[in-house]
Protein backbone atom coordinates (compact mmCIF):
# COMPACT_ATOMS: atom_id res chain seq x y z
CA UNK A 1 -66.91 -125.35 113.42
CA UNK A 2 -65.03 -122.50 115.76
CA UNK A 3 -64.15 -119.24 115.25
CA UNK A 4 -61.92 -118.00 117.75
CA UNK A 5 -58.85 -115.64 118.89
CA UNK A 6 -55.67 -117.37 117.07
CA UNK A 7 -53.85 -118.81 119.96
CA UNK A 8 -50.02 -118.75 118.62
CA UNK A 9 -50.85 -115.03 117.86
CA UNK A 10 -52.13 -114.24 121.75
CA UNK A 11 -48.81 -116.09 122.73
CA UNK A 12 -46.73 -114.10 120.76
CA UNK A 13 -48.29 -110.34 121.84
CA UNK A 14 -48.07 -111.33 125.46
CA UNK A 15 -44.50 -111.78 125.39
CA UNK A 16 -44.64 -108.21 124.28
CA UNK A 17 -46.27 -107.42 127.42
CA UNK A 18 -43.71 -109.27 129.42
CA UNK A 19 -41.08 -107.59 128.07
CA UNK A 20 -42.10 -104.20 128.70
CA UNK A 21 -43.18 -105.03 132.63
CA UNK A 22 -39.63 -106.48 133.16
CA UNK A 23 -38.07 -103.34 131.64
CA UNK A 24 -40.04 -101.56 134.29
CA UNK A 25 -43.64 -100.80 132.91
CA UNK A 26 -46.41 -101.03 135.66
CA UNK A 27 -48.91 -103.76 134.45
CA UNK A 28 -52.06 -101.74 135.13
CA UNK A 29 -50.45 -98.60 133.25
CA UNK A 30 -50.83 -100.83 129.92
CA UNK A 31 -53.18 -101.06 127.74
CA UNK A 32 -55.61 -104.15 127.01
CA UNK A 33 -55.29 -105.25 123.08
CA UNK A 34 -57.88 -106.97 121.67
CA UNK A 35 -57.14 -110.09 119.00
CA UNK A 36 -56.48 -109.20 115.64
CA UNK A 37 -55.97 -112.89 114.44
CA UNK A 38 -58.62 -115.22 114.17
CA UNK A 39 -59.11 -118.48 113.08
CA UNK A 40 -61.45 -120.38 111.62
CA UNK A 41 -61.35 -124.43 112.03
CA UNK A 42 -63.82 -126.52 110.62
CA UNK A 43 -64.46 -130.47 111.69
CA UNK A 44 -65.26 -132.07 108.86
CA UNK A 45 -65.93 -135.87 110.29
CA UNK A 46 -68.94 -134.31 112.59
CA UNK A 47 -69.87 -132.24 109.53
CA UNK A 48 -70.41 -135.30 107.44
CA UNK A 49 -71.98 -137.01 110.48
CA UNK A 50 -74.60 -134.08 111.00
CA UNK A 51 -75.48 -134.68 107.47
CA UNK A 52 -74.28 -130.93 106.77
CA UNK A 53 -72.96 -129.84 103.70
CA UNK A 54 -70.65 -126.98 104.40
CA UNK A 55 -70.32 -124.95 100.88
CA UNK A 56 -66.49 -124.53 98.95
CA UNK A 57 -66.12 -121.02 99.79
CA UNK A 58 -66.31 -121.53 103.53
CA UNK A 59 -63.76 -124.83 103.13
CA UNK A 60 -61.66 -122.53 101.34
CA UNK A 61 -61.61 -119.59 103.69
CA UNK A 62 -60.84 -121.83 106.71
CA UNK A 63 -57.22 -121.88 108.70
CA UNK A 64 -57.88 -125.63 109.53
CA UNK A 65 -59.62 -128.45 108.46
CA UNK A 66 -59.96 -131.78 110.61
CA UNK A 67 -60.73 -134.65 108.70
């Protein structure tokens, strides 16, 4: 299981970022964002293998599931 800062989402704001310092924005004049996107990914395989039983509500709440 991993809970983590969505990737594609981190992507997308920093071209936000790039765009401003090539329109002339100094890089240390802007401000550091923190995620707002996270995801949650559950591995079912080692799940099963660990002999944990991971309850509906959780499988149902997660962004990915790997089988």
């Amino acid at each position: 299981m991993a809970y983590g800062a969505s990737l594609p989402d981190l992507f997308r704001r920093s071209a936000t970022y790039v765009d401003k310092i090539l329109k002339g924005a100094k890089p240390g004049d802007l401000p550091v964002e923190q995620p707002t996107k996270f995801d949650l990914v559950i591995n079912l395989k080692t799940a099963k293998a660990l002999g944990l039983i991971i309850p509906q509500s959780l499988l149902l709440r997660a962004d990915q599931l790997i089988d």
